[in-house]
Protein backbone atom coordinates (compact mmCIF):
# COMPACT_ATOMS: atom_id res chain seq x y z
CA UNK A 1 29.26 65.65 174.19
CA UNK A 2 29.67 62.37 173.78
CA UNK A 3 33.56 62.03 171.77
CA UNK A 4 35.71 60.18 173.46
CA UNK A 5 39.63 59.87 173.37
CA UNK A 6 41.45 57.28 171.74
CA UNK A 7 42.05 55.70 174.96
CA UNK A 8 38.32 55.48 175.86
CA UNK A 9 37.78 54.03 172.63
CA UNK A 10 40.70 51.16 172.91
CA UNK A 11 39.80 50.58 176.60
CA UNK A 12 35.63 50.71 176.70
CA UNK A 13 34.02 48.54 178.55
CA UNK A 14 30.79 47.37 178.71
CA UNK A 15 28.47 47.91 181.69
CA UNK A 16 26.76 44.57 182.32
CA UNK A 17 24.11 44.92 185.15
CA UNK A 18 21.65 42.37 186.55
CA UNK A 19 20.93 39.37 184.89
CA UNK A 20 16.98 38.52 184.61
CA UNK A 21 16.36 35.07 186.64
CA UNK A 22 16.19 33.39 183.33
CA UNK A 23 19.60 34.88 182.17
CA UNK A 24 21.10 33.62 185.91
CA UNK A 25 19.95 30.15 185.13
CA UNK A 26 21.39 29.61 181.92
CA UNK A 27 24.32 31.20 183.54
CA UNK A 28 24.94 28.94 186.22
CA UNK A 29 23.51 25.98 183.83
CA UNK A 30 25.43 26.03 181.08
CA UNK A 31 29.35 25.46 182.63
CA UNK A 32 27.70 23.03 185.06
CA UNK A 33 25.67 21.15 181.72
CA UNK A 34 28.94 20.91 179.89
CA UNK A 35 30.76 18.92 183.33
CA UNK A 36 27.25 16.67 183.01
CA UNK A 37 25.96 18.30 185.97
CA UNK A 38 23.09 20.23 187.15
CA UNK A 39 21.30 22.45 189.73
CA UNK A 40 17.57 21.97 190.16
CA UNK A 41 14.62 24.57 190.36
CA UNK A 42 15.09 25.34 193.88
CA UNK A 43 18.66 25.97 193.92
CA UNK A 44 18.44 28.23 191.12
CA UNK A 45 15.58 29.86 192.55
CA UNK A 46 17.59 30.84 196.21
CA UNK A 47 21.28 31.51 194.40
CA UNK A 48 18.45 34.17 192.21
CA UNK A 49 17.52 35.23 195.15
CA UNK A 50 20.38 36.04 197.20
CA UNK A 51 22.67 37.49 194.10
CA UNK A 52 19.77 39.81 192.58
CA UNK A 53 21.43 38.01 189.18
CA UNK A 54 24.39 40.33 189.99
CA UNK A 55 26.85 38.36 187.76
CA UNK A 56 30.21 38.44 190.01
CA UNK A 57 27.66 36.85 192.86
CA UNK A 58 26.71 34.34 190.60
CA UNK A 59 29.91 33.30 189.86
CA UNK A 60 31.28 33.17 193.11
CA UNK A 61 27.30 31.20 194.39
CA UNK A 62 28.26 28.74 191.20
CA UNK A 63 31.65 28.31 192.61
CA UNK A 64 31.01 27.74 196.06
CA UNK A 65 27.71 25.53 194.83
CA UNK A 66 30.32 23.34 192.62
CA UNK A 67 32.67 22.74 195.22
CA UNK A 68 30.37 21.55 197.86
CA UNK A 69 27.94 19.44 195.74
CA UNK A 70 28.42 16.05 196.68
CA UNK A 71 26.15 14.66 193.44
CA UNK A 72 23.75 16.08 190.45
CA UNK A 73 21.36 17.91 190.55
CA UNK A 74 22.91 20.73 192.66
CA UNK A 75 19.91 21.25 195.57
CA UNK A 76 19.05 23.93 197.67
CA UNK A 77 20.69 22.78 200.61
CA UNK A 78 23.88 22.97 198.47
CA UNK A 79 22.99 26.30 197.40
CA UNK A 80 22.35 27.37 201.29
CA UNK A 81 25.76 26.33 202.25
CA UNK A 82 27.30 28.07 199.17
CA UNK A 83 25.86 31.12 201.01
CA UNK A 84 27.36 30.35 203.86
CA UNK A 85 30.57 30.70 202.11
CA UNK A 86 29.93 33.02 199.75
CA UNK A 87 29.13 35.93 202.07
CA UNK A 88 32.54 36.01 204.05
CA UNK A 89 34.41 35.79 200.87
CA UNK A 90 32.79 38.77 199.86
CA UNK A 91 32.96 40.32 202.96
CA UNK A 92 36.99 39.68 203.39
CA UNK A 93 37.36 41.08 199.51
CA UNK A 94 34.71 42.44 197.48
CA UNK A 95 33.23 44.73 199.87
CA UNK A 96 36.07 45.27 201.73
CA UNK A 97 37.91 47.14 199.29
CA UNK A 98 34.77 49.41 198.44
CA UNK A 99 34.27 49.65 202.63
CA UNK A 100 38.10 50.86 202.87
CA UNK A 101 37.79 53.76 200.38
CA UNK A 102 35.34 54.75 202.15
CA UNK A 103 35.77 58.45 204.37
CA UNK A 104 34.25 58.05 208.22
CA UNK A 105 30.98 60.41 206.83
CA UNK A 106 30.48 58.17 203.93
CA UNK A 107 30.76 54.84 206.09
CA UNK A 108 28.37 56.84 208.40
CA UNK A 109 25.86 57.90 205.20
CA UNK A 110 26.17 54.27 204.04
CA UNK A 111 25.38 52.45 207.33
CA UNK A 112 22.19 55.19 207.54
CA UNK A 113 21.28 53.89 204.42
CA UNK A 114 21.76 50.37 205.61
CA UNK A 115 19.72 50.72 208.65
CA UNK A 116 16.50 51.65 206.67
CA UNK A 117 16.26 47.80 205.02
CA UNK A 118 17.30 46.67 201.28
CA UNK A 119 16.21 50.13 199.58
CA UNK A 120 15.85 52.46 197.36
CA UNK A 121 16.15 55.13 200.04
CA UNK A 122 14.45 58.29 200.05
CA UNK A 123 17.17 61.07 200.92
CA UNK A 124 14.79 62.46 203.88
CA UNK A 125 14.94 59.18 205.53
CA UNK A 126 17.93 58.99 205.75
CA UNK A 127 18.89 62.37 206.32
CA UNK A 128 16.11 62.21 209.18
CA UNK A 129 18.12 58.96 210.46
CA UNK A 130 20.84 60.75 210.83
CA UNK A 131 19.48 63.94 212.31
CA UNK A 132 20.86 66.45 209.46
CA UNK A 133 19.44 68.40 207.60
CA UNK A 134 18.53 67.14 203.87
CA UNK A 135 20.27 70.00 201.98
CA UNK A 136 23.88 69.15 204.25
CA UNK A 137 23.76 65.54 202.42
CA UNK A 138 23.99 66.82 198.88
CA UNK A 139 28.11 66.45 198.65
CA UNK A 140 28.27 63.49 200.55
CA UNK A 141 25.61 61.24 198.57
CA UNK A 142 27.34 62.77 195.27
CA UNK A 143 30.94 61.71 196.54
CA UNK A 144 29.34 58.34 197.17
CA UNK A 145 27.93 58.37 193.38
CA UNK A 146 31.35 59.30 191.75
CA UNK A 147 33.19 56.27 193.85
CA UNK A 148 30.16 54.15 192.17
CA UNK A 149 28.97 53.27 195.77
CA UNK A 150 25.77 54.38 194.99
CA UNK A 151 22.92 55.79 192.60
CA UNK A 152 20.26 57.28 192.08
CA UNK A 153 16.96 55.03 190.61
CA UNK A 154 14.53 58.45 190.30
CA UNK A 155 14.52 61.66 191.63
CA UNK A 156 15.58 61.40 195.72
CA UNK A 157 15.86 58.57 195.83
CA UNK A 158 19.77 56.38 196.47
CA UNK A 159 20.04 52.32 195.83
CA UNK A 160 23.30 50.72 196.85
CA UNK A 161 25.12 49.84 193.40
CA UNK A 162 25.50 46.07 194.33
CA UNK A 163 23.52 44.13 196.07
CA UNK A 164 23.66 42.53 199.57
CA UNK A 165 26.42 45.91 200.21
CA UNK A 166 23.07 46.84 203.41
CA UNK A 167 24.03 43.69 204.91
CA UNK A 168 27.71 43.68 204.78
CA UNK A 169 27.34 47.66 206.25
CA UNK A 170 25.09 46.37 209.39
CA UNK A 171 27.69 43.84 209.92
CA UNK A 172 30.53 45.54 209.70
CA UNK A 173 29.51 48.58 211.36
CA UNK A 174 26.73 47.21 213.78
CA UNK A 175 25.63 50.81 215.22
CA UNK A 176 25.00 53.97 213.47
CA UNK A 177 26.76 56.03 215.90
């Protein structure tokens, strides 16, 4: 059911997903207000973009944006280069560590998944990608649920967990084979 031990209880910890584009504004807004700065529309608008309001993207987008912005407002050619850093910071780190705990089948599953665009993925699809059969996938895609790699939006259907993880696979691992 749903009791939980005392640890659980002392050590629970809220899942925060997505942020709404609103909610990502204010976000990146708000620190950069109270230092008398700001990012215009634009900016806000691409960092929204590019993070999917995933809120350890935005902080790293608002870091790299407040380090490179040369005056206020913060524009979107600021917020292009912060992408420009952003990515291999993520790449060197936050994916990495997910990428390295990662078994040669699931790295293989993953870059499948990958190859077919930005998702959700339909199981068949990517069991067709990789020439196996759809029932053969079922322990692999639920090994790559309990390591939080990935889940499952509605019924067959698989979404990476954090977003841009599609492009880091294809560049990482640039062939499925």
């Amino acid at each position: 059911g749903e009791s939980k031990s005392y640890a659980e209880r002392l050590f629970g910890f809220p899942e925060v997903g997505a942020l709404s584009e609103a909610d990502a504004a204010l976000a990146l807004q708000e620190p950069a207000r109270e230092e008398g700065a700001a990012f215009d529309q634009d900016a806000l608008a691409d960092i929204y973009r590019v993070t999917a309001g995933y809120p350890y993207f935005l902080q790293e987008w608002g870091y790299q944006a407040w380090n490179l912005a040369q005056d206020s407002p913060i524009d979107l050619a600021v917020a292009k280069r912060a992408t420009e850093t952003a990515v291999p910071r993520l790449d060197s780190n936050f994916f990495r560590v997910r990428f390295d705990r990662l078994t040669p089948g699931e790295r293989r599953f993953l870059r499948a998944m990958a190859e077919l665009g930005p998702g959700p993925y339909r199981t068949g699809a990517v069991a067709d990608l990789l020439g196996v059969k759809v029932t053969g996938m079922g322990p692999t895609r639920a090994q790559l649920i309990r390591k939080g790699m990935i889940y499952s939006p509605a019924h067959g259907e698989m979404s990476f967990t954090v977003p841009l993880f599609d492009e880091f696979m294809r560049r990482t691992v640039p062939d499925l084979s």
